[in-house]
PDB file of N, CA and C in Angstrom:
ATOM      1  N   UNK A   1      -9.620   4.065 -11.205  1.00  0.00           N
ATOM      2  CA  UNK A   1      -9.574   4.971 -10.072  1.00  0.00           C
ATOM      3  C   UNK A   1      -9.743   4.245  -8.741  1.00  0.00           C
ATOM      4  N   UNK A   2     -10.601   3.278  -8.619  1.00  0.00           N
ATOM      5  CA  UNK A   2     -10.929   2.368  -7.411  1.00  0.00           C
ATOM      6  C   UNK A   2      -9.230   1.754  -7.022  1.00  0.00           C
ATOM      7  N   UNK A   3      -8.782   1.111  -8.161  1.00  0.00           N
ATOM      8  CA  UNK A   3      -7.367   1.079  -7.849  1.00  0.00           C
ATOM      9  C   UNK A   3      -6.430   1.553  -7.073  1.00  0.00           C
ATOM     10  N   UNK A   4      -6.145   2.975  -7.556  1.00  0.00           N
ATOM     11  CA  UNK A   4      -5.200   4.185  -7.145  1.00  0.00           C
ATOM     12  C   UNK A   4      -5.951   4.697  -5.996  1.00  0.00           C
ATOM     13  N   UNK A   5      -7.463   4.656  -5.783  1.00  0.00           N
ATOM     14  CA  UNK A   5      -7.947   5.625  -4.376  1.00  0.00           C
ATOM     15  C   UNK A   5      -7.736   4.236  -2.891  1.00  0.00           C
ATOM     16  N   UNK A   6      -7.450   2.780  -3.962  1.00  0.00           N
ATOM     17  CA  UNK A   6      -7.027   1.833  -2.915  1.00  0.00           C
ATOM     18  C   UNK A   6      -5.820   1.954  -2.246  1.00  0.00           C
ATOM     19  N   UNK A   7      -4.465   2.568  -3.166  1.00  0.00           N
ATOM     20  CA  UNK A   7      -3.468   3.001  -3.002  1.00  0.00           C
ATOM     21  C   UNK A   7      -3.354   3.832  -1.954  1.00  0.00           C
ATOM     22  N   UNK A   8      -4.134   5.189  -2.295  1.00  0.00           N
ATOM     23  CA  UNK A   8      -3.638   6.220  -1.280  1.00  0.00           C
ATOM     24  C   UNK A   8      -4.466   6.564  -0.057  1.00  0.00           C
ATOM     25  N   UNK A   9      -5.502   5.063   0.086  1.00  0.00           N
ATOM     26  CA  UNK A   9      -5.785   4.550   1.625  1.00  0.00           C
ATOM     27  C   UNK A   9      -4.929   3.877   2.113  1.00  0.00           C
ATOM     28  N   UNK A  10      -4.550   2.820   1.770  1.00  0.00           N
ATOM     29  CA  UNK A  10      -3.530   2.027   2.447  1.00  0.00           C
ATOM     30  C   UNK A  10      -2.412   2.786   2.921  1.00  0.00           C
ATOM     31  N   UNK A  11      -1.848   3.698   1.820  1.00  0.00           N
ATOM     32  CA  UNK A  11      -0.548   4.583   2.433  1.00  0.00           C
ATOM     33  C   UNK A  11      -0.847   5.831   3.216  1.00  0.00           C
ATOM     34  N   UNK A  12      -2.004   5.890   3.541  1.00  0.00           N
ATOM     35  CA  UNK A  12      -2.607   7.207   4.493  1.00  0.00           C
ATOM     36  C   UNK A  12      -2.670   6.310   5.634  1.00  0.00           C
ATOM     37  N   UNK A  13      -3.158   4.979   5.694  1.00  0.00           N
ATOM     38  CA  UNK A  13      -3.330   4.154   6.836  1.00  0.00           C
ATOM     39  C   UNK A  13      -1.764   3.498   7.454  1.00  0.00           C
ATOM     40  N   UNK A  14      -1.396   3.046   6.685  1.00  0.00           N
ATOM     41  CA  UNK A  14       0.531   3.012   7.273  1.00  0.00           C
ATOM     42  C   UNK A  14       1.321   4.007   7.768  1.00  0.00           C
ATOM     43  N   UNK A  15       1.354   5.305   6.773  1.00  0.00           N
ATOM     44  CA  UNK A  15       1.879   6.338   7.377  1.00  0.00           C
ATOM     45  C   UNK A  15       1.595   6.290   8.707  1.00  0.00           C
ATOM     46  N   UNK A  16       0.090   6.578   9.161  1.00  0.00           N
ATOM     47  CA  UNK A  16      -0.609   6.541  10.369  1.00  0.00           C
ATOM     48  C   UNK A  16      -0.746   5.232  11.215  1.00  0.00           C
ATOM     49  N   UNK A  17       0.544   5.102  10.935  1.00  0.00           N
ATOM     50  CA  UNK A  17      -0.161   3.032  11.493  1.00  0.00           C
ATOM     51  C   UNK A  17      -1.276   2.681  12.714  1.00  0.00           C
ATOM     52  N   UNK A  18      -1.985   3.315  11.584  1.00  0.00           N
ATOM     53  CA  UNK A  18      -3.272   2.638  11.655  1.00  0.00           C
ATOM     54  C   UNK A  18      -4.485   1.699  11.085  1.00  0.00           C
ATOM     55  N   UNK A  19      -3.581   0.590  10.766  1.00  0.00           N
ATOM     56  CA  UNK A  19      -3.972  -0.477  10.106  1.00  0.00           C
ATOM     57  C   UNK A  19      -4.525  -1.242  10.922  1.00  0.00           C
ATOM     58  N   UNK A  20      -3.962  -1.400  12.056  1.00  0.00           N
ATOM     59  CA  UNK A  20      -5.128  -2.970  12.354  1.00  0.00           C
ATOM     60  C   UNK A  20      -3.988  -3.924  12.335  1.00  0.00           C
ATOM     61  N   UNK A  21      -4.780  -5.344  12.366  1.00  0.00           N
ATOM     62  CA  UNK A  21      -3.835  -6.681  12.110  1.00  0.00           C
ATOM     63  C   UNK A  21      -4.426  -6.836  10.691  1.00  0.00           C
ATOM     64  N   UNK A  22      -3.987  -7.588  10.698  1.00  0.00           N
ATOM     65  CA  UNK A  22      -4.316  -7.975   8.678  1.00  0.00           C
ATOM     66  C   UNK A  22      -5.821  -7.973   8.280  1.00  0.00           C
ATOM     67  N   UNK A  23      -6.525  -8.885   8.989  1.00  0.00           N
ATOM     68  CA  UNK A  23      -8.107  -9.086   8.864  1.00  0.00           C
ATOM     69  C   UNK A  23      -8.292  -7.611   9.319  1.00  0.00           C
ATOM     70  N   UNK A  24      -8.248  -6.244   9.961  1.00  0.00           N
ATOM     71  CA  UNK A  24      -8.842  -4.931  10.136  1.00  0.00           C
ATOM     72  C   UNK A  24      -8.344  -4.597   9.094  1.00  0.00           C
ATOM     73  N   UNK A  25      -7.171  -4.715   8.418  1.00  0.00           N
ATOM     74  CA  UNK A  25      -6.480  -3.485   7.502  1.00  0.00           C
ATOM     75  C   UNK A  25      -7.598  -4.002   6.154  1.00  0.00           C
ATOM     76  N   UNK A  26      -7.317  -5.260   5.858  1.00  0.00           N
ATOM     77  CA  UNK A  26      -8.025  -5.824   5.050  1.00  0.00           C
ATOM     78  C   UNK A  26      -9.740  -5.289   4.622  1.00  0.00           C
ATOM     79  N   UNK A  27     -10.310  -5.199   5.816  1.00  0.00           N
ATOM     80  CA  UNK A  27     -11.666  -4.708   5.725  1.00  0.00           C
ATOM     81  C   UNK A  27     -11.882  -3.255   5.908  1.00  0.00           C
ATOM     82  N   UNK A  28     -10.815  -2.595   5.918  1.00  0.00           N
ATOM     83  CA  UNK A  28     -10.956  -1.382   5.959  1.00  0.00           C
ATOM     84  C   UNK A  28     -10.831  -0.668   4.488  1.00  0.00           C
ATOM     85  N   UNK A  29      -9.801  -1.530   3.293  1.00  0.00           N
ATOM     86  CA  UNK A  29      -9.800  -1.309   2.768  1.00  0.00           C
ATOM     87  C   UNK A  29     -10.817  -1.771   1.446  1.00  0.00           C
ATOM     88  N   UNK A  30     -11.397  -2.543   2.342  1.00  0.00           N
ATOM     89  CA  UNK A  30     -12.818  -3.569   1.443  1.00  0.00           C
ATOM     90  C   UNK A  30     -12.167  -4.455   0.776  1.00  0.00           C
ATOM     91  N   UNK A  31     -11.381  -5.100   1.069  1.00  0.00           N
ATOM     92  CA  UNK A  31     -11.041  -6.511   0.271  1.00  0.00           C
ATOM     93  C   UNK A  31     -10.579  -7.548   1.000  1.00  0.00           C
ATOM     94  N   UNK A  32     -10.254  -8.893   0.912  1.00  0.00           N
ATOM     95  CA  UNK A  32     -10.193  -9.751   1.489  1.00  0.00           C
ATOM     96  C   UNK A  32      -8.701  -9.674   1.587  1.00  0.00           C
ATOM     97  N   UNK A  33      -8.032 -10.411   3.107  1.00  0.00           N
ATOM     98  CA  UNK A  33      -7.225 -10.781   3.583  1.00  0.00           C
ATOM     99  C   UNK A  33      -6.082 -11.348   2.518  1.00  0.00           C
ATOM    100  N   UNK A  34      -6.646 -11.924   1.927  1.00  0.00           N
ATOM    101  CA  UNK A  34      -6.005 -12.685   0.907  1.00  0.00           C
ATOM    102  C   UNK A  34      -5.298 -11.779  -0.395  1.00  0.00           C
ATOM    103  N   UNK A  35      -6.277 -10.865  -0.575  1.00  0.00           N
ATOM    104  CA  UNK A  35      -5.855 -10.289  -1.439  1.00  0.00           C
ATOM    105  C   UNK A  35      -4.811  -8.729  -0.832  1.00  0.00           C
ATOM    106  N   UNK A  36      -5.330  -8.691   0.369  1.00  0.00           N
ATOM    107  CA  UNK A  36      -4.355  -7.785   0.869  1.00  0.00           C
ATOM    108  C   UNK A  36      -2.886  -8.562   1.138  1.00  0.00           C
ATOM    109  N   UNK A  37      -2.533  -9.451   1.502  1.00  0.00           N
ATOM    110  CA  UNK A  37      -1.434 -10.155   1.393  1.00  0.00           C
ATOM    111  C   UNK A  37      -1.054 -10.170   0.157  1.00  0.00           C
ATOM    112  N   UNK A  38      -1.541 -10.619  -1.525  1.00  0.00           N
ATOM    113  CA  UNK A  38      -1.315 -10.416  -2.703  1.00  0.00           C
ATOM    114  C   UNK A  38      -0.954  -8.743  -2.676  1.00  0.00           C
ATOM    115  N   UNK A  39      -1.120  -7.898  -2.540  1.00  0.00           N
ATOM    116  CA  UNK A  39      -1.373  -6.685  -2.393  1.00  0.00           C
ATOM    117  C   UNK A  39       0.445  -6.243  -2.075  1.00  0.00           C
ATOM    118  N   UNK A  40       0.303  -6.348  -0.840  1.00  0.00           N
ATOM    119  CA  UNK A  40       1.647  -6.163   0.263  1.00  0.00           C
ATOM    120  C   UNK A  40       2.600  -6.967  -0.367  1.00  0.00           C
ATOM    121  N   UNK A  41       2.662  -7.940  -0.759  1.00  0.00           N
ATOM    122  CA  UNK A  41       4.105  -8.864  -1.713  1.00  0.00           C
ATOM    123  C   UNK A  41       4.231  -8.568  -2.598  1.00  0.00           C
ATOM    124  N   UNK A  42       3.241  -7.626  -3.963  1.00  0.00           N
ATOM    125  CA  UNK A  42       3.233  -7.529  -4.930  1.00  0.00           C
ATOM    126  C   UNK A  42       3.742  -5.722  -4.882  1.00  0.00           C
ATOM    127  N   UNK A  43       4.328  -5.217  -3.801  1.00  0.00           N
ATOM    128  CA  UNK A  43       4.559  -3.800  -3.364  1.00  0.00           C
ATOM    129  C   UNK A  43       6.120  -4.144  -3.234  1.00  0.00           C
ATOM    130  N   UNK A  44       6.518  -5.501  -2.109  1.00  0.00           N
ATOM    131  CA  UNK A  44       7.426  -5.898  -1.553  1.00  0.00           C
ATOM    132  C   UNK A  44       8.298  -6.092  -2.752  1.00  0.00           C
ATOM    133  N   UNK A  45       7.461  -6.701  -3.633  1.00  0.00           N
ATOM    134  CA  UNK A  45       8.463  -7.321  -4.921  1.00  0.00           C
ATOM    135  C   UNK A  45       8.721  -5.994  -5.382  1.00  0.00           C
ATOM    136  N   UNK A  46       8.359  -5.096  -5.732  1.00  0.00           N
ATOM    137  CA  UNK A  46       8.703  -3.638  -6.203  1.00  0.00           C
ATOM    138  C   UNK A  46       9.413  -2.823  -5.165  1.00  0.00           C
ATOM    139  N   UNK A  47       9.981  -2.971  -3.903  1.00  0.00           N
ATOM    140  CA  UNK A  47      11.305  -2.261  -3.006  1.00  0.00           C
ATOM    141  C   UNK A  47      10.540  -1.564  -1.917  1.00  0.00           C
ATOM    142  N   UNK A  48       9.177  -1.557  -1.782  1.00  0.00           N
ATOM    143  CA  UNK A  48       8.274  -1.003  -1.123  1.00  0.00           C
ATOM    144  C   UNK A  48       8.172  -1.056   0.120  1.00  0.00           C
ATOM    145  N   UNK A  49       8.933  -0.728   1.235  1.00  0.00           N
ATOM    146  CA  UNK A  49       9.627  -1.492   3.086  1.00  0.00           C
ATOM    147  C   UNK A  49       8.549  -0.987   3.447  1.00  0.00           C
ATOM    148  N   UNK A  50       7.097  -2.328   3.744  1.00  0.00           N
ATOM    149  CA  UNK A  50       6.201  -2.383   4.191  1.00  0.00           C
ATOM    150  C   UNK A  50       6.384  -3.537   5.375  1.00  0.00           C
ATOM    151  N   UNK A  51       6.587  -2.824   6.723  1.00  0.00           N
ATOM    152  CA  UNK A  51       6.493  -3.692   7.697  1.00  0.00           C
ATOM    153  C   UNK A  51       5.239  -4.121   8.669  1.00  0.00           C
ATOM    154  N   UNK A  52       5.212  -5.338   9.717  1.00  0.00           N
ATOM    155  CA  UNK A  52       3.921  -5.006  10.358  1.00  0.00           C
ATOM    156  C   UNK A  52       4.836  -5.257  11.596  1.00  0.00           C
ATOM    157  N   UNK A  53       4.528  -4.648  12.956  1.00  0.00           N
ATOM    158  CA  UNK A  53       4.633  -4.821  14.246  1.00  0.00           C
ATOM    159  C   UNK A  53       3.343  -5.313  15.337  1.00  0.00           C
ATOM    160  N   UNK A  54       4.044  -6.318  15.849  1.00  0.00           N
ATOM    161  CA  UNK A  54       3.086  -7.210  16.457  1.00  0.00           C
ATOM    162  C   UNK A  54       2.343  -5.790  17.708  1.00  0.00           C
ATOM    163  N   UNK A  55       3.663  -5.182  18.355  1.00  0.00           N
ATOM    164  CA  UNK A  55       3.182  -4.923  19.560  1.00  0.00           C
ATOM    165  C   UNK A  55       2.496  -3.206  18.881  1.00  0.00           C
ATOM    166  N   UNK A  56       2.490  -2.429  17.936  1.00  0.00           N
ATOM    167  CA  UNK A  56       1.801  -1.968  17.287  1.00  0.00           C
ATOM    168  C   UNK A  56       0.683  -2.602  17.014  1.00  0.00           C
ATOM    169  N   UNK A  57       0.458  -3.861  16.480  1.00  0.00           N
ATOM    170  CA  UNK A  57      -0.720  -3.989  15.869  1.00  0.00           C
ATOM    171  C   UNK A  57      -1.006  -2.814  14.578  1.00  0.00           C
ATOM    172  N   UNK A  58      -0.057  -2.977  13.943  1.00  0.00           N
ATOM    173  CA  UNK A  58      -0.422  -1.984  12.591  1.00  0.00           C
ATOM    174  C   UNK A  58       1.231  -2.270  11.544  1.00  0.00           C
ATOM    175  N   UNK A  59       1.029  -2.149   9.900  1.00  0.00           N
ATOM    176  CA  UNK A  59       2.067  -1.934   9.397  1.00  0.00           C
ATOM    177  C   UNK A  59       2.262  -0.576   9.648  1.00  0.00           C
ATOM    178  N   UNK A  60       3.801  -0.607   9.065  1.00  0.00           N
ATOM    179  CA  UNK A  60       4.545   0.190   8.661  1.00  0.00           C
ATOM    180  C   UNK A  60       5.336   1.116   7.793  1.00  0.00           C
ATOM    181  N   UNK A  61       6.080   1.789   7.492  1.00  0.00           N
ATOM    182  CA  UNK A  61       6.847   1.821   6.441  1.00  0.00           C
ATOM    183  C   UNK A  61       8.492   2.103   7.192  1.00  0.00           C
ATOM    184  N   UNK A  62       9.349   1.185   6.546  1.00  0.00           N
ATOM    185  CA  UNK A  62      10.357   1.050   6.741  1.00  0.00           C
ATOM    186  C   UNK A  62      11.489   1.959   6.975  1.00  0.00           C
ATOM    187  N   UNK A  63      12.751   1.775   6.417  1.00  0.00           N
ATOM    188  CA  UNK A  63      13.622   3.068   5.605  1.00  0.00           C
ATOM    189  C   UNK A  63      13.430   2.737   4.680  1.00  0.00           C
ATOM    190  N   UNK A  64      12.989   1.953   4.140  1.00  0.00           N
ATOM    191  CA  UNK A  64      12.792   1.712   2.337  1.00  0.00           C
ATOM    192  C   UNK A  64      12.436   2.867   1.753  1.00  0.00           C
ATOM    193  N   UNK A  65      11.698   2.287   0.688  1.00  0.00           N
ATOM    194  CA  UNK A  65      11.060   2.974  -0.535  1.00  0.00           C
ATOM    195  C   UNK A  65       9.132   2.907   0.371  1.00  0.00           C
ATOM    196  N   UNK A  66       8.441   3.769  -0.503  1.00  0.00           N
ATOM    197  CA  UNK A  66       6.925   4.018   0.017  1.00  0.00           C
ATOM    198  C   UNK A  66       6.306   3.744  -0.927  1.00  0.00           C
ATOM    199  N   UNK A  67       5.050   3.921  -0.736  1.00  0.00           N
ATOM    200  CA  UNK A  67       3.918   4.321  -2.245  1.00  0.00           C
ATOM    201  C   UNK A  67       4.195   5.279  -2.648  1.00  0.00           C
ATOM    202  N   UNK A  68       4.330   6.099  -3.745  1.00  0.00           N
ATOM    203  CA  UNK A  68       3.842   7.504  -3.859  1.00  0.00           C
ATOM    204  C   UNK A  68       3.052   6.550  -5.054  1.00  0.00           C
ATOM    205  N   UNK A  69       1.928   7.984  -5.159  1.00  0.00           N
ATOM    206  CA  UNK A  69       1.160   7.455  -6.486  1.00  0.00           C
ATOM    207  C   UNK A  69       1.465   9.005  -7.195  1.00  0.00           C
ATOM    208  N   UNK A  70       1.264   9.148  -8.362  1.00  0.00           N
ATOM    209  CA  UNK A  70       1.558  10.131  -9.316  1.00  0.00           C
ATOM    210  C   UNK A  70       0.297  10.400 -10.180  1.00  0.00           C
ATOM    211  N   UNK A  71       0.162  11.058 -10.975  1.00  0.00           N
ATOM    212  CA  UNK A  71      -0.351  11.640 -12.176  1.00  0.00           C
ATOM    213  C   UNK A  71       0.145  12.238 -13.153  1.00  0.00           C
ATOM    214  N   UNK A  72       0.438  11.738 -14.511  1.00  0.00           N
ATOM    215  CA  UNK A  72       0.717  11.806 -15.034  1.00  0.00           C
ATOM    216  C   UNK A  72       0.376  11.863 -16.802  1.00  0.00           C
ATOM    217  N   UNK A  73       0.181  12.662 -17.683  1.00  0.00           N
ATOM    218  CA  UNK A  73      -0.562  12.953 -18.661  1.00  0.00           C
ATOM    219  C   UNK A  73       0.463  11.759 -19.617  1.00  0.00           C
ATOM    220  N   UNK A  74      -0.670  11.327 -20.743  1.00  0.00           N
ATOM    221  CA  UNK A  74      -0.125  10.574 -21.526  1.00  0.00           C
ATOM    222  C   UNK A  74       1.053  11.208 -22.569  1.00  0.00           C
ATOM    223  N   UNK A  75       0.630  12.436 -22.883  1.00  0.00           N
ATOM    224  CA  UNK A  75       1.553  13.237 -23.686  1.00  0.00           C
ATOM    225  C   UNK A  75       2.677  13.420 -22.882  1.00  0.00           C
ATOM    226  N   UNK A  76       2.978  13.348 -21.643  1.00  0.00           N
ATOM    227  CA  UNK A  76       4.227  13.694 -20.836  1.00  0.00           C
ATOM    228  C   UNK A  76       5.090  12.530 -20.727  1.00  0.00           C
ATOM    229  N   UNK A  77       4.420  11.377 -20.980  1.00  0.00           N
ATOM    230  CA  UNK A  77       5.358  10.401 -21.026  1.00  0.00           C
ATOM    231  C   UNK A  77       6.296   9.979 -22.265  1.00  0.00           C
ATOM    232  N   UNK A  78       6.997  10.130 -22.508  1.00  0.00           N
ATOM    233  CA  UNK A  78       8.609  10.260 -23.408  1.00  0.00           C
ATOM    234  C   UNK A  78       9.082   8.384 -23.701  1.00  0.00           C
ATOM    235  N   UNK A  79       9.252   7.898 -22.611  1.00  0.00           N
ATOM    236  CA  UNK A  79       9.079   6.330 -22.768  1.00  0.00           C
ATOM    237  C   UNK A  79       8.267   5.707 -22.919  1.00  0.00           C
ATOM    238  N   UNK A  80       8.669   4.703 -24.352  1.00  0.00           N
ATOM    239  CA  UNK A  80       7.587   3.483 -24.665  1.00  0.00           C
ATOM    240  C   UNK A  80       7.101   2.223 -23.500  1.00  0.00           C
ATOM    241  N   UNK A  81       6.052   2.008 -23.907  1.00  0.00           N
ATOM    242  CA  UNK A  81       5.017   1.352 -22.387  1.00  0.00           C
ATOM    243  C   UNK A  81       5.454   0.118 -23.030  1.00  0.00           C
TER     244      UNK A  81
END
């Protein structure tokens, strides 16, 4: 759950770009810089148009693709994991 409630801060905070520069977004979401960069490439590699603007001072979201996060029951899933 710490996971997924990390999720739908970050995408409540982009929507709202109100992130910060990397070191604010980073500590807002309680984790290190480092791993928020792991974070953001590991979204990027999945189609996820997460931008940052300098003169914002905050990411973004692109025309891309977004977060959504879902819920979903194990019995509802039809495809093998």
């Amino acid at each position: 759950l710490k996971y997924i409630d990390r999720f739908e801060h970050m995408d409540a905070l982009i929507k709202m770009q109100a992130t910060g520069c990397p070191v604010e977004f980073a500590s807002k979401l309680g984790i290190r810089r480092s791993r928020l960069f792991q974070t953001l490439q590991e979204l990027r590699d999945r189609g996820v148009d997460i931008r940052y603007s300098c003169n914002r001072q905050s990411y973004f979201y692109g025309e891309g693709k977004r977060i959504i996060i879902s819920e979903k029951n194990a019995s509802d899933d039809q495809s093998p994991v």
